[in-house]
N, C-alpha and C. Protein backbone atom coordinates (compact mmCIF):
# COMPACT_ATOMS: atom_id res chain seq x y z
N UNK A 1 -25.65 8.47 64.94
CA UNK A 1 -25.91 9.82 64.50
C UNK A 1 -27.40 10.13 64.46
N UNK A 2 -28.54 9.34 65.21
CA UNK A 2 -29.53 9.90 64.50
C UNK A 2 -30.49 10.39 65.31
N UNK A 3 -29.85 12.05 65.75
CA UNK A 3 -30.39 12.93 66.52
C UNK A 3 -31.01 13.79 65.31
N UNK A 4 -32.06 14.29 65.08
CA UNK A 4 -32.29 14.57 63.31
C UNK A 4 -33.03 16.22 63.96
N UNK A 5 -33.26 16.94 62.79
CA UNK A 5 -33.59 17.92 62.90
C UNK A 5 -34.49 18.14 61.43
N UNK A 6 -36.04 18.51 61.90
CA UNK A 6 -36.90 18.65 60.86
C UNK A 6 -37.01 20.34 60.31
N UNK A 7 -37.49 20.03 59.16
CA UNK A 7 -38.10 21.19 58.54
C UNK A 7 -39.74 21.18 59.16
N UNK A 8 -40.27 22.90 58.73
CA UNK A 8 -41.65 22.88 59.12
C UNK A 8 -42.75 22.12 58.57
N UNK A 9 -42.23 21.28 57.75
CA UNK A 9 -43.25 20.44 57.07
C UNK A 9 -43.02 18.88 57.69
N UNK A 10 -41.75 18.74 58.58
CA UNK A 10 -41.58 17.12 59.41
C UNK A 10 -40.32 16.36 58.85
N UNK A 11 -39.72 17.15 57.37
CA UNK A 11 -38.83 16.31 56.83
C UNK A 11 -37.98 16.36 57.29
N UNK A 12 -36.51 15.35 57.43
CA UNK A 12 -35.87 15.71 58.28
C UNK A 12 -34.42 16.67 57.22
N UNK A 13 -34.20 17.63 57.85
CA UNK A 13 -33.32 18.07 57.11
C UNK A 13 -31.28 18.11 57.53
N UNK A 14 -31.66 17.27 58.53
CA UNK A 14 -29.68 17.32 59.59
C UNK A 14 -30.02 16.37 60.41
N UNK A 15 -28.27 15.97 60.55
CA UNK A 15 -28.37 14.62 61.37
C UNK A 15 -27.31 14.69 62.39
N UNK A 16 -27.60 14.73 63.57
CA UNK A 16 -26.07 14.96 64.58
C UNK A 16 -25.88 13.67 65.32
N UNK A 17 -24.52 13.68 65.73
CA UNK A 17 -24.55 13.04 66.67
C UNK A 17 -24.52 12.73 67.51
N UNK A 18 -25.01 13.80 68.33
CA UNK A 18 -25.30 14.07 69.30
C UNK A 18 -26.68 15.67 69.69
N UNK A 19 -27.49 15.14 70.68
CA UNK A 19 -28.83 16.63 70.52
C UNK A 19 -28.24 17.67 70.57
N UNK A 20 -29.09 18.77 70.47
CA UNK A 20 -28.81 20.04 69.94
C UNK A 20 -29.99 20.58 70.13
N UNK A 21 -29.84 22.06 70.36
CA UNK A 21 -31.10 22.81 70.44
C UNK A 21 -32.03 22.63 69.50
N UNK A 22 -31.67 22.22 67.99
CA UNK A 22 -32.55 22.09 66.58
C UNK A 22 -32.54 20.68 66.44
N UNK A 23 -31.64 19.89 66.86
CA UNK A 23 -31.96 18.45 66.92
C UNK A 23 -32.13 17.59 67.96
N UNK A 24 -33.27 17.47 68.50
CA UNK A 24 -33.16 16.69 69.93
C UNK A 24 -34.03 15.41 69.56
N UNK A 25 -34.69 15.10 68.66
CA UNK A 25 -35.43 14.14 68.11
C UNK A 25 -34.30 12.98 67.97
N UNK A 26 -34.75 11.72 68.79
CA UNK A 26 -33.78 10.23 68.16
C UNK A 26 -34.76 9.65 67.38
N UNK A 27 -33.91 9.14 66.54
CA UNK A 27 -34.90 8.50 65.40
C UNK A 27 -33.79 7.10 65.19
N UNK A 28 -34.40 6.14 65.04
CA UNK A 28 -33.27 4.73 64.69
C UNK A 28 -32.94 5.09 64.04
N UNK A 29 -31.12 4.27 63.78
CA UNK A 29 -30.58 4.25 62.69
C UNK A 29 -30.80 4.15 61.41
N UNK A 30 -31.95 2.61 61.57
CA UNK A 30 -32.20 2.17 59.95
C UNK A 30 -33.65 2.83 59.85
N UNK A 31 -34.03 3.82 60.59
CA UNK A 31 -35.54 4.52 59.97
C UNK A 31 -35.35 5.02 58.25
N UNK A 32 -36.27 4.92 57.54
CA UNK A 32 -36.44 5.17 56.46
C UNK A 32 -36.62 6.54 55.48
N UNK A 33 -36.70 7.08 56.89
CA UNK A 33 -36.36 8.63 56.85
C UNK A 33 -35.06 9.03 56.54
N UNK A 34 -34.75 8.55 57.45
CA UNK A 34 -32.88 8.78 57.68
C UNK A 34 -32.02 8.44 56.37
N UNK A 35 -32.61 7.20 55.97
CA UNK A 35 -31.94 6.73 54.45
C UNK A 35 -32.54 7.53 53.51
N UNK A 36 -33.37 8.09 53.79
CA UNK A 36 -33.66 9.32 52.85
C UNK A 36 -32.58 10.25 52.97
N UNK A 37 -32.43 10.96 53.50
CA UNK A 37 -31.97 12.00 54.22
C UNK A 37 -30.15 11.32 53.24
N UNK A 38 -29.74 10.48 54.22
CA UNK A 38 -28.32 9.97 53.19
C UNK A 38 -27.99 9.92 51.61
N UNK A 39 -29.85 9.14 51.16
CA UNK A 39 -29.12 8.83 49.88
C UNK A 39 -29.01 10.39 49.07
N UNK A 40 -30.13 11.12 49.69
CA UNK A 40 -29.97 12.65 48.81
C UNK A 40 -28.56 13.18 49.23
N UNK A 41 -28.05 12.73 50.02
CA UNK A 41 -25.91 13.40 49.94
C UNK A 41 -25.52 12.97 49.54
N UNK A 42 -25.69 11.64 49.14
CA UNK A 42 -24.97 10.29 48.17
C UNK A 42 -25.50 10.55 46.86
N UNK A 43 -26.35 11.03 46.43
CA UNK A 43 -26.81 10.65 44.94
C UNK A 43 -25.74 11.60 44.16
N UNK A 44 -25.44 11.03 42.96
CA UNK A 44 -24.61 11.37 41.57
C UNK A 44 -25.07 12.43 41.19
N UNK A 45 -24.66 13.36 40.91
CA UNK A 45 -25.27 14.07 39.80
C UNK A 45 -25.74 13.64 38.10
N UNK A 46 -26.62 13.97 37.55
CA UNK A 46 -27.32 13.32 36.01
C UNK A 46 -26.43 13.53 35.41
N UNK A 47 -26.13 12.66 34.25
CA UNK A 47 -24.59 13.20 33.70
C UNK A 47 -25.13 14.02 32.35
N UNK A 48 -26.30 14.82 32.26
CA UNK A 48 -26.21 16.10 31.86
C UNK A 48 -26.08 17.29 32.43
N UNK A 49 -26.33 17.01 33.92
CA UNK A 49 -25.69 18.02 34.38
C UNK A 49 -24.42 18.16 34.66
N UNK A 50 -23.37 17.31 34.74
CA UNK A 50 -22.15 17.12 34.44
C UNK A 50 -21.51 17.78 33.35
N UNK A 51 -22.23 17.45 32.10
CA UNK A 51 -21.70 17.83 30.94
C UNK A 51 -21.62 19.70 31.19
N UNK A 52 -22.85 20.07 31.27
CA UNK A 52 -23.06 20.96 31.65
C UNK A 52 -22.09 21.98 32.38
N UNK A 53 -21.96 21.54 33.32
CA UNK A 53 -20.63 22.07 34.62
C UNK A 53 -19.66 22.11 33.64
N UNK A 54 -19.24 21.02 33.32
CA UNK A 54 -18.08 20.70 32.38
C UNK A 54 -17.54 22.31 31.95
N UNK A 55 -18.85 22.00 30.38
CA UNK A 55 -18.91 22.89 29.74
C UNK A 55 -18.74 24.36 29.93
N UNK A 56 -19.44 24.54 31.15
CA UNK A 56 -19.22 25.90 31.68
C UNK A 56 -17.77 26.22 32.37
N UNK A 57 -17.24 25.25 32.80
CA UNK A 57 -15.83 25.12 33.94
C UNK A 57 -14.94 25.34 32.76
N UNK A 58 -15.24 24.64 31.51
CA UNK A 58 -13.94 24.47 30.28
C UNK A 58 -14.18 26.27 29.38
N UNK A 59 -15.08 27.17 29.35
CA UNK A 59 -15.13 28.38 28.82
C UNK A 59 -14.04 28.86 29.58
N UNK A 60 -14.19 29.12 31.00
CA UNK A 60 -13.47 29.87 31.89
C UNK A 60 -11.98 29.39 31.63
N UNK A 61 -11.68 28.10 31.74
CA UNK A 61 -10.34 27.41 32.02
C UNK A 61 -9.74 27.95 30.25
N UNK A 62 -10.36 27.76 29.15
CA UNK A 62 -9.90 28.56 28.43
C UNK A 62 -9.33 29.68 27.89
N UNK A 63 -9.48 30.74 28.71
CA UNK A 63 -9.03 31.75 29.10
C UNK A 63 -8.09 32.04 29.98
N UNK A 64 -8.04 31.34 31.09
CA UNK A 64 -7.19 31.19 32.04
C UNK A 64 -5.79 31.02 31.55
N UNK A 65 -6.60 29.73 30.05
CA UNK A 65 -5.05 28.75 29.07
C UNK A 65 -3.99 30.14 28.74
N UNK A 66 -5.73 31.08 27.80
CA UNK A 66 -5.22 32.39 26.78
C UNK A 66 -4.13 33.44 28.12
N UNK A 67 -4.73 33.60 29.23
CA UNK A 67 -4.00 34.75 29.71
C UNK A 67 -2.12 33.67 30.29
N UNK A 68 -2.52 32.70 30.60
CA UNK A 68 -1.24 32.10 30.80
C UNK A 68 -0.15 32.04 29.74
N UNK A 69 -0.66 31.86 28.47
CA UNK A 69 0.00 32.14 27.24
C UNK A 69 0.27 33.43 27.30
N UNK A 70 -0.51 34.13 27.22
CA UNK A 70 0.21 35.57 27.04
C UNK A 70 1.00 35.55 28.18
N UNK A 71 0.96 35.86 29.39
CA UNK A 71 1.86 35.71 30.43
C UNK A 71 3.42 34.89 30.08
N UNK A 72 3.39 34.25 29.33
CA UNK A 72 4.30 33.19 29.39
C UNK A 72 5.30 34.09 28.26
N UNK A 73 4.60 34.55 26.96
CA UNK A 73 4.68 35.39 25.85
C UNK A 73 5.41 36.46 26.54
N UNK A 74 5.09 37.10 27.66
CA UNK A 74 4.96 38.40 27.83
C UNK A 74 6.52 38.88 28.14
N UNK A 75 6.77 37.72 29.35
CA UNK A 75 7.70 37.16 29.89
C UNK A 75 9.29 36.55 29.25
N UNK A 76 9.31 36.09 27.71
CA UNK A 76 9.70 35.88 27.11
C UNK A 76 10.36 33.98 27.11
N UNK A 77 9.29 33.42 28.38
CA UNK A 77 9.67 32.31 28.26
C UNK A 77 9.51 31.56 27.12
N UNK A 78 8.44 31.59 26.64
CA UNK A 78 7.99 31.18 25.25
C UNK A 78 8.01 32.24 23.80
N UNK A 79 7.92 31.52 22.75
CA UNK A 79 8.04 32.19 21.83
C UNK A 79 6.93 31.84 21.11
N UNK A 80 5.81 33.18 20.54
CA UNK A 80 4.89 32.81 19.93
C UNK A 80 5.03 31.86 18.88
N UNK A 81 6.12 31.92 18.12
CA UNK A 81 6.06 31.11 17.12
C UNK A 81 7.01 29.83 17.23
N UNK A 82 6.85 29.26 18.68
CA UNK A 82 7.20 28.00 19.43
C UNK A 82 5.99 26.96 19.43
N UNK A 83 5.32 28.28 19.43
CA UNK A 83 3.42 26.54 19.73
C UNK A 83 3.21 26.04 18.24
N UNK A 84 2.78 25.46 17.87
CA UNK A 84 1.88 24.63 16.49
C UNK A 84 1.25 25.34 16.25
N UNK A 85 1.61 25.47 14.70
CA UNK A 85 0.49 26.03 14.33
C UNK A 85 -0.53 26.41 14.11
N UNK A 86 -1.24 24.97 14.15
CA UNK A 86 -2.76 25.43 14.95
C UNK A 86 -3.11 26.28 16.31
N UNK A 87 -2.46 25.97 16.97
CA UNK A 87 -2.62 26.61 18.19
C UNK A 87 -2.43 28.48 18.17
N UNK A 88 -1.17 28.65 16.96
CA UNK A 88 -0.89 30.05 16.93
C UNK A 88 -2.18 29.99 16.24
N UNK A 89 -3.23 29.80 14.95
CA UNK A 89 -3.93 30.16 14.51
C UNK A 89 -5.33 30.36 15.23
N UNK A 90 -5.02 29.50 16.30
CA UNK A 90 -6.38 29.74 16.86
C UNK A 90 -6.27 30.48 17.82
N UNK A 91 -5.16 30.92 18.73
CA UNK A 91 -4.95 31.91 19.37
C UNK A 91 -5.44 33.22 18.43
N UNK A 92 -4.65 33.55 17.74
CA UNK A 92 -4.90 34.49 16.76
C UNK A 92 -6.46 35.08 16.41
N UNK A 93 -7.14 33.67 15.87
CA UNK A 93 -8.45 33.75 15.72
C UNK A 93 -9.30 34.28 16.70
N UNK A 94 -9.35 33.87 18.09
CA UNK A 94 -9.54 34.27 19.24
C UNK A 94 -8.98 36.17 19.92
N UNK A 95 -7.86 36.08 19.74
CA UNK A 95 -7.84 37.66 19.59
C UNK A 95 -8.19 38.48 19.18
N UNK A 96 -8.64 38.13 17.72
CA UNK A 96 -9.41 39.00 16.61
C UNK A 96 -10.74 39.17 17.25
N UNK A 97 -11.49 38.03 17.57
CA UNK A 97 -12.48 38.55 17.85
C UNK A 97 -13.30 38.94 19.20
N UNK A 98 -12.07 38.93 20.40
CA UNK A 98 -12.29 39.91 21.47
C UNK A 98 -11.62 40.85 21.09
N UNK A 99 -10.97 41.32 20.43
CA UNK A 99 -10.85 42.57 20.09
C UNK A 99 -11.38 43.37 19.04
N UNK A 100 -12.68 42.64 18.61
CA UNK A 100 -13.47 43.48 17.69
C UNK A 100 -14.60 43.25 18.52
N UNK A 101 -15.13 42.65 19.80
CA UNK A 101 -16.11 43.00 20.79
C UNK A 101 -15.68 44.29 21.81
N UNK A 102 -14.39 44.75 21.32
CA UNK A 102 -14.25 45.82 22.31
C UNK A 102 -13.76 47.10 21.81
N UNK A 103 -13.55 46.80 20.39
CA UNK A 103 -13.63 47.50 19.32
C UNK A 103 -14.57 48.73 19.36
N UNK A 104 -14.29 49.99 19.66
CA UNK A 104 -15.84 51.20 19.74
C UNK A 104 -16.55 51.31 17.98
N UNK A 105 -17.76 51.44 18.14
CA UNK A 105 -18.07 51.44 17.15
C UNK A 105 -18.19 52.48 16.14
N UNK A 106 -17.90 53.16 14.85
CA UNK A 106 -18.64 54.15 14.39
C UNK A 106 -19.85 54.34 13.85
N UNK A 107 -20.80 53.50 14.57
CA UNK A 107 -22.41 53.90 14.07
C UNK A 107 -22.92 54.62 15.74
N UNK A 108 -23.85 55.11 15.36
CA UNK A 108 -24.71 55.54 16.47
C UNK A 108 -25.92 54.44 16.89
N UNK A 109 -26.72 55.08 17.73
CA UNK A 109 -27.31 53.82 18.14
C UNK A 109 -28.52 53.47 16.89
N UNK A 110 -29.06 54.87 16.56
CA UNK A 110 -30.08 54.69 15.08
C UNK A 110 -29.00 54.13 13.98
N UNK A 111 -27.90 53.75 13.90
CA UNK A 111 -27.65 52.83 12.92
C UNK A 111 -26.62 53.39 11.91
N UNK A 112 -26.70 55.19 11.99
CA UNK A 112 -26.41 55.62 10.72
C UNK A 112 -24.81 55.94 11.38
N UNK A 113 -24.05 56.53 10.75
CA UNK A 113 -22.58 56.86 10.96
C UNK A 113 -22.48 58.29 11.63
N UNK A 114 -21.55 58.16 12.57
CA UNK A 114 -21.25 59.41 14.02
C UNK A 114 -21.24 60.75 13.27
């Protein structure tokens, strides 16, 4: 594979295997470039950025849980007062307060009442 294709600064940024209008450069296999070039597709991600992703992937999937529940609710496969109790309470909890973020308000924007 190591028909390579540089950036304007020489690095190599693609590797074919065979030339190409953007890659016509052979470079050996075991050049040290090239193992550059691999280990940056191979490297792990930091596992704070993991957590991270996580974290952000598990907000969304939470919701996904909430609208599948209701769906399920809606439907009459389930019965709200089939889940644990915790679960009804924290559903609950969770409703309350997207529905007091969407709640209109009666103040004006100076603060005082409409």
């Amino acid at each position: 594979m190591p028909f390579v294709e540089r950036d304007s600064s020489g690095k190599i940024i693609a590797a074919r295997l065979a030339a190409s209008a953007t890659a016509g450069e052979w470079v050996e296999p075991g050049s040290p470039e090239l193992g550059a070039l691999t280990a940056s597709i191979t490297d792990k991600p930091a596992p704070e950025q993991v957590r991270v992703s996580l974290e952000h992937s598990d907000q969304g999937l939470i919701r996904v849980l909430e609208d599948l529940i209701d769906t399920l609710l809606a439907k009459d496969v389930i019965r709200f007062t089939d889940l644990p109790l915790p679960a009804q309470n924290r559903l609950l909890q969770r409703r309350n307060l997207r529905a007091s973020l969407s709640a209109p308000s009666l103040l004006d924007d100076d603060g005082g009442l409409l």
